[in-house]
Protein backbone atom coordinates (compact mmCIF):
# COMPACT_ATOMS: atom_id res chain seq x y z
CA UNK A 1 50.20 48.11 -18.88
CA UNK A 2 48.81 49.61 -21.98
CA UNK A 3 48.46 48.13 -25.52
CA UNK A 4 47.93 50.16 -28.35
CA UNK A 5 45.88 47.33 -30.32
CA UNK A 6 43.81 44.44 -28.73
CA UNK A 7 46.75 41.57 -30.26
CA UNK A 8 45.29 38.62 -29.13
CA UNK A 9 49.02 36.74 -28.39
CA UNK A 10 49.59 39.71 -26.03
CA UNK A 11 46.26 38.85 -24.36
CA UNK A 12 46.63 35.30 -24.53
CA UNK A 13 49.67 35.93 -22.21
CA UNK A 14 47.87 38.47 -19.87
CA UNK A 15 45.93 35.81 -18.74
CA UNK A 16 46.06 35.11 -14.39
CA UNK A 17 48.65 37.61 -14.12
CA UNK A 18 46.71 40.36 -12.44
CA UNK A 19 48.16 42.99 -14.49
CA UNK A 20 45.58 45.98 -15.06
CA UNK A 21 44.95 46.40 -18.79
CA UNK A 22 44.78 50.01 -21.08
CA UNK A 23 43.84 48.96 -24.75
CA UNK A 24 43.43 50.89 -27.77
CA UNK A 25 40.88 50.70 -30.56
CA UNK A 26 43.19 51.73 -33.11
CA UNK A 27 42.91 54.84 -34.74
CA UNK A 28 42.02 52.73 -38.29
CA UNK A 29 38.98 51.29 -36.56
CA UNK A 30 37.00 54.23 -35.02
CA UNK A 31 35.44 55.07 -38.07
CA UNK A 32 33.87 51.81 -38.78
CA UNK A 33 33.04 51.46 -35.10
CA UNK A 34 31.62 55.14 -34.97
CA UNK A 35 29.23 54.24 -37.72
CA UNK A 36 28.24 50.39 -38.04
CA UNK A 37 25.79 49.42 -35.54
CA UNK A 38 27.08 45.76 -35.06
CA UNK A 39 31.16 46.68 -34.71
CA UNK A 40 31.05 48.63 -31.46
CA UNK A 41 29.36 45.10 -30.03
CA UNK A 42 32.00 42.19 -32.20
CA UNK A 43 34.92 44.38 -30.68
CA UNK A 44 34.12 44.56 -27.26
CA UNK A 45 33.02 40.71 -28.12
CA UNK A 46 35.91 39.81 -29.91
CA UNK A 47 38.84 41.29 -27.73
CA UNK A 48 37.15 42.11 -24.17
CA UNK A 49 34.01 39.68 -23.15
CA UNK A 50 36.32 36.89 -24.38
CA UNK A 51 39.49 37.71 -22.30
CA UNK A 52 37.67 38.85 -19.34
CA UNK A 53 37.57 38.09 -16.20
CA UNK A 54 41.35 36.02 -16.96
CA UNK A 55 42.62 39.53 -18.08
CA UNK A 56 42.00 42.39 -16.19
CA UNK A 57 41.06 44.84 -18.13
CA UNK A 58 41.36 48.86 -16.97
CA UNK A 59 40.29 51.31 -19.37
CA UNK A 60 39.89 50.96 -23.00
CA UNK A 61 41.19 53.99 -24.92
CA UNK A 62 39.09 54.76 -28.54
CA UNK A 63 42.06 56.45 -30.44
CA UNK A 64 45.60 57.57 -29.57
CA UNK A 65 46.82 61.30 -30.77
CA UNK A 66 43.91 61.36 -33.07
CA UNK A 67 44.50 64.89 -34.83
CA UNK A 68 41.73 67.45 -35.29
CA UNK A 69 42.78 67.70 -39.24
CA UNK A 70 42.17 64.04 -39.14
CA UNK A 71 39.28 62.78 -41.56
CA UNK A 72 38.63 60.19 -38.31
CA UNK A 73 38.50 62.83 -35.49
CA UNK A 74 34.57 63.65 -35.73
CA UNK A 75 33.68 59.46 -35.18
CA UNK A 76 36.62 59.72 -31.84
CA UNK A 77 32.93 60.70 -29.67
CA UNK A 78 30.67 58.50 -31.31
CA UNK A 79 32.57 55.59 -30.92
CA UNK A 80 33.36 56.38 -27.63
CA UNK A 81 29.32 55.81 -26.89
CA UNK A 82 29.02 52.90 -29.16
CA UNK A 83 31.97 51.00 -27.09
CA UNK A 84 30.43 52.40 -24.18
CA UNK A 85 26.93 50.69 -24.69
CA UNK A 86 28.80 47.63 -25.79
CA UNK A 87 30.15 47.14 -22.50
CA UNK A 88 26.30 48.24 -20.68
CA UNK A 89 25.46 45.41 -22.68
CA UNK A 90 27.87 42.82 -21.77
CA UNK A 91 27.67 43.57 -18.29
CA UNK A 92 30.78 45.61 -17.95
CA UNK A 93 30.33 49.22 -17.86
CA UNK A 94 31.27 49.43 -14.30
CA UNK A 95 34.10 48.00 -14.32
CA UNK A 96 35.92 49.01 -17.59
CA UNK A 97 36.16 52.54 -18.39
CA UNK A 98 36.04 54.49 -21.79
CA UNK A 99 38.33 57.30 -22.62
CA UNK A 100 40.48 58.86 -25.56
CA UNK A 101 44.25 59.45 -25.35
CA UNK A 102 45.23 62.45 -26.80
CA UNK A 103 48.08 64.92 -26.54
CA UNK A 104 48.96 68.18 -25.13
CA UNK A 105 48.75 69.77 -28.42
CA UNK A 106 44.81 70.39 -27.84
CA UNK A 107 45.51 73.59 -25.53
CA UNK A 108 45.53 76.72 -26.97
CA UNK A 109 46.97 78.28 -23.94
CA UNK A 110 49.00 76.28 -21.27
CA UNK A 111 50.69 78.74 -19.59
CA UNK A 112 50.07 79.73 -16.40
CA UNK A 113 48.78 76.60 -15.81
CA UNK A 114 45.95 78.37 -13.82
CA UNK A 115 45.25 80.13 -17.46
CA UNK A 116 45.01 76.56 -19.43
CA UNK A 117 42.84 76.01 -21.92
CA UNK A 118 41.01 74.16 -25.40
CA UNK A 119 41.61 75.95 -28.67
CA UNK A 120 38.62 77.05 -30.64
CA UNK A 121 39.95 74.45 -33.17
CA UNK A 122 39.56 71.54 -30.60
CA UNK A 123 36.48 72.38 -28.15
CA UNK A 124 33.98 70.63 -30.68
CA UNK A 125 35.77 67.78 -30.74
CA UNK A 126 36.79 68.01 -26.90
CA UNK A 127 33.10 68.68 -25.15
CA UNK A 128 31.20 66.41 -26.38
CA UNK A 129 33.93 64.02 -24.94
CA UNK A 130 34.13 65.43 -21.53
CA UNK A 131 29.89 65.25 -21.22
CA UNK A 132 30.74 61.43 -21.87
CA UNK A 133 33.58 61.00 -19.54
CA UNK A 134 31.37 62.88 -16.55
CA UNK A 135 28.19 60.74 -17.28
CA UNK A 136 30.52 57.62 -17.24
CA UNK A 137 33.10 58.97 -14.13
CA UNK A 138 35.75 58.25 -16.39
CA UNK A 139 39.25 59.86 -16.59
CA UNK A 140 40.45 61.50 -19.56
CA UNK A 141 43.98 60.32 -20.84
CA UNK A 142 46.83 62.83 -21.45
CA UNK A 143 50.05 61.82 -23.14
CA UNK A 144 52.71 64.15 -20.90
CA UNK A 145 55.84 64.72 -22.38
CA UNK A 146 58.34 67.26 -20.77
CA UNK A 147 61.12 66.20 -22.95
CA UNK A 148 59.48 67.79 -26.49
CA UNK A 149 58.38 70.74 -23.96
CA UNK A 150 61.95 71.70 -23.02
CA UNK A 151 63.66 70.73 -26.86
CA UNK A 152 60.95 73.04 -27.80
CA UNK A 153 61.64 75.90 -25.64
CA UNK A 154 65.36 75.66 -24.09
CA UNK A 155 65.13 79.55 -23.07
CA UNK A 156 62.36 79.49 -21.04
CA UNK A 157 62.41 76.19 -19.54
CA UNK A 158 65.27 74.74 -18.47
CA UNK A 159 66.22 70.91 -18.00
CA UNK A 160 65.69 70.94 -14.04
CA UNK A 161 62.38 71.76 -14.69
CA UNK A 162 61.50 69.00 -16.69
CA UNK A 163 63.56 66.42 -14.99
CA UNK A 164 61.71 67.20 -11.89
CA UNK A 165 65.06 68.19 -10.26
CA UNK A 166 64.92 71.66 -9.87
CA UNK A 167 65.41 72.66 -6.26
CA UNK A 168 63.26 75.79 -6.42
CA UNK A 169 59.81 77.29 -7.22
CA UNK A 170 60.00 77.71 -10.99
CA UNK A 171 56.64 79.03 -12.04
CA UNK A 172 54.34 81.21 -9.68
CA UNK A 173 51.09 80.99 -10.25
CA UNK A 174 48.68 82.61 -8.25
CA UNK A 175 48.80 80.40 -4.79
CA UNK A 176 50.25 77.37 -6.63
CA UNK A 177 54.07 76.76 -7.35
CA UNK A 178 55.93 74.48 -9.60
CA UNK A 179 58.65 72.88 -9.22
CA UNK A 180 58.63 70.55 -12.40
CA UNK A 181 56.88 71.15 -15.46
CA UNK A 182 54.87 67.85 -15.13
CA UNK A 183 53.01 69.22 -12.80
CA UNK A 184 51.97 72.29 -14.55
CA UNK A 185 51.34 70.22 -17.52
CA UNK A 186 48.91 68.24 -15.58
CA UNK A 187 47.00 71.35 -14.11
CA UNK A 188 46.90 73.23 -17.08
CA UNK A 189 44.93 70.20 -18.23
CA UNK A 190 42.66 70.57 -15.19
CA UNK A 191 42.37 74.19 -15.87
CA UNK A 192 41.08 73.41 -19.26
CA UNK A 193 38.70 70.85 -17.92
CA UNK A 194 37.48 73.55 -15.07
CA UNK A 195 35.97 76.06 -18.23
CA UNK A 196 34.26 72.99 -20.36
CA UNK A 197 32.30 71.12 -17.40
CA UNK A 198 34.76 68.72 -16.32
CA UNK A 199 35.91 69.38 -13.11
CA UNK A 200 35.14 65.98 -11.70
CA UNK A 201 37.01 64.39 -14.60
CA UNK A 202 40.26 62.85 -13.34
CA UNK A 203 43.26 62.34 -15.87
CA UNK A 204 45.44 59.42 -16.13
CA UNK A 205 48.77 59.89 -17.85
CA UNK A 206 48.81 57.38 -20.79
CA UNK A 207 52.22 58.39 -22.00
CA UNK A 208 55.38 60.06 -21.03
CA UNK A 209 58.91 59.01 -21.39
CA UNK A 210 62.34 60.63 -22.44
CA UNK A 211 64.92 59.22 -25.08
CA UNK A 212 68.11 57.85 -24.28
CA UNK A 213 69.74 59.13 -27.60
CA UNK A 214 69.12 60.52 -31.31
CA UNK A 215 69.24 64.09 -30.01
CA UNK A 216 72.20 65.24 -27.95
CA UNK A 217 72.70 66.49 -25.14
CA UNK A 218 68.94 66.43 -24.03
CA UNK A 219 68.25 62.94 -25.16
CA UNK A 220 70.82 60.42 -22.62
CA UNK A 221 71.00 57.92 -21.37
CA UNK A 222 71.43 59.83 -18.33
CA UNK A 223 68.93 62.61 -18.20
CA UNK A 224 66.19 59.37 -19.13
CA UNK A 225 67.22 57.40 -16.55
CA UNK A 226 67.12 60.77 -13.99
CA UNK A 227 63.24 61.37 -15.48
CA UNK A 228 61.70 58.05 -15.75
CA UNK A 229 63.49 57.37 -11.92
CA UNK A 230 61.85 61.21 -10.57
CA UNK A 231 58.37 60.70 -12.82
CA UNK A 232 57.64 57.22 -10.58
CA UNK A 233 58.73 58.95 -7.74
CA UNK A 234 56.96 61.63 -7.64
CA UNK A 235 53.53 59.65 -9.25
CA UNK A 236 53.95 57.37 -6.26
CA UNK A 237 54.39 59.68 -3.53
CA UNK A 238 50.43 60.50 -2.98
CA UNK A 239 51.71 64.57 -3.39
CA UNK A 240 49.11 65.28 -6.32
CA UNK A 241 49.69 68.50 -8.52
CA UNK A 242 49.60 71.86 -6.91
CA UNK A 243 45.85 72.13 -8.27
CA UNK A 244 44.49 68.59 -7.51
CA UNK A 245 46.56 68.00 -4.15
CA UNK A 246 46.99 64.32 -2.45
CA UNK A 247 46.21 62.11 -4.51
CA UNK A 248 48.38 59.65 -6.67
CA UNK A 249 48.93 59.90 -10.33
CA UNK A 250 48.04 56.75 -12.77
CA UNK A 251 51.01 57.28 -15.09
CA UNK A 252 52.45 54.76 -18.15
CA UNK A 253 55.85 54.76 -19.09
CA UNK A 254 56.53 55.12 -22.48
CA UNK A 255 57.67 52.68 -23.66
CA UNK A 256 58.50 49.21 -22.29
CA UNK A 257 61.26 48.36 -25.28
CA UNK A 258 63.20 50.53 -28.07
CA UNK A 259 61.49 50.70 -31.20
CA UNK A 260 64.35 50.05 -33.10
CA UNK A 261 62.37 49.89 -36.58
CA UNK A 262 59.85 52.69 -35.87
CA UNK A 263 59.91 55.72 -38.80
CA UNK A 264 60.71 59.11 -37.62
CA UNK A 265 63.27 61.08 -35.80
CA UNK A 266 66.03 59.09 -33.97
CA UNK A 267 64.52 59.85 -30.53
CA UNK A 268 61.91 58.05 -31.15
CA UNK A 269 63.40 54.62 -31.32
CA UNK A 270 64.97 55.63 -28.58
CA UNK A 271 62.53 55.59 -25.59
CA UNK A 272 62.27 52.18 -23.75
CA UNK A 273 63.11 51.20 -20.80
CA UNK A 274 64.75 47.93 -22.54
CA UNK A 275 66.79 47.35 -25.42
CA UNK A 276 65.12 45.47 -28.20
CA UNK A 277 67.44 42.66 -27.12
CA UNK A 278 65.50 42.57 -23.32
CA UNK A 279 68.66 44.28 -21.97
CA UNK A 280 67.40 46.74 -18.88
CA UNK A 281 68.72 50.51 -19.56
CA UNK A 282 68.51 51.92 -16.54
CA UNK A 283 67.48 49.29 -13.61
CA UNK A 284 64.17 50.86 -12.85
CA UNK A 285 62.35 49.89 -9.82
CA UNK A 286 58.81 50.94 -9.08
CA UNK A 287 59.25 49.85 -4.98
């Protein structure tokens, strides 16, 4: 389960339940974090040491989407290190990991996935994250969303391809094939990692999801309920990516409920898995 704030209610009821934990410092409080000796140590205080061992937590995640034009995006690394010696210090570094979400955006190439890559724009912000992730063996986190990659590009890649139904070899590359464009999201990822020193560094999907309306045909009720059934499949099955082979993928849904009062385009109130009213959309089961 992921959080995208430590709410203390929410962890209050994530007490004995044995559910594995991703929560945010919000983007709001890296800054402050980044640069005031004594916050790094109240927040991992305040909303980890006191909740755990009762709530398990997974990885903590410093900043979701933070953008490189952001004033905040040069204190992402920094705090990273201050929550990291937080934890040393409370006893917990080895069993919490630190990361950063961030989104698919950061590659300035991403296709072949073999060819994947960080901008110019985003390497000093990116490196001195992935020397921190392979010190600490921690994953990075990738928000993965094939839905914006096929609105975006309808020509080129079709719905099949994102909805993980496509019955053939879409996309070549070298000895690897592709069948569904999760895949090569994910290895054009690792690609990127490869040529900046991280090639040990795992990544965990901390987002992906597909709207059930606001933006017809793509967005239904149907093709959602087609992705979010093929993304757990396929997560599950112990496959891997063409490029990082056997292995499962750690993968949250976006999102549990409709955000029925979020700001934005339509889709984006659009992508739960419940109604705001608790009712199930499409009777997911993760057996």
């Amino acid at each position: 389960m992921r959080i995208y704030a430590p709410d203390h209610e929410v962890l209050n009821a994530l007490r004995g339940t044995n559910i594995e934990l991703l929560v945010d410092v919000a983007n709001e409080d890296i800054q402050s974090i980044a640069t005031n000796p004594s916050a790094a140590a109240n927040w991992v205080q305040n909303n980890i040491k006191n909740y755990s061992p009762a709530v398990k937590f997974r990885y903590i995640a410093v900043g979701n989407e933070v953008s490189l034009s952001s004033s905040i995006a040069q204190y992402v690394g920094p705090a990273m290190e201050r929550i990291q010696s937080a934890l040393a210090s409370a006893g917990l570094q080895n069993q919490i990991k630190v990361s950063t979400s961030i989104a698919g955006n950061l590659l300035s190439v991403s296709y072949p996935p073999s060819q994947g890559s960080f901008s110019n724009e985003a390497k000093p912000f990116i490196k001195p994250i992935i020397n921190l992730l392979v010190q600490n063996n921690a994953p990075l986190l990738v928000n993965v969303y094939p839905y914006f990659s096929y609105i975006g590009d309808p020509v080129n890649i079709h719905l099949d391809y994102a909805l993980f139904t496509s019955q053939r070899t879409v996309v070549q590359d070298g000895s690897f094939g592709y069948q569904n464009i999760f895949y090569a999201i994910l290895d054009a990822h690792y690609s990127a990692l490869d040529k900046e020193g991280g090639s040990n560094v795992n990544i965990v999907v901390s987002e992906t999801g597909w709207p059930s309306d606001g933006n017809p045909p793509a967005a239904s009720s149907g093709n959602a309920g087609t992705y979010y059934r093929n993304v757990i499949s396929h997560v599950k099955s112990g496959q891997g990516t063409p490029r990082r082979p056997g292995r499962g993928i750690e993968t949250y849904l976006f999102a549990m409920f409709d955000e029925n009062q979020k700001p934005g385009a339509e889709t984006e109130r659009h992508f739960g898995l419940f109604f705001p009213n608790q009712q199930s959309k499409y009777g997911i089961s993760f057996n």
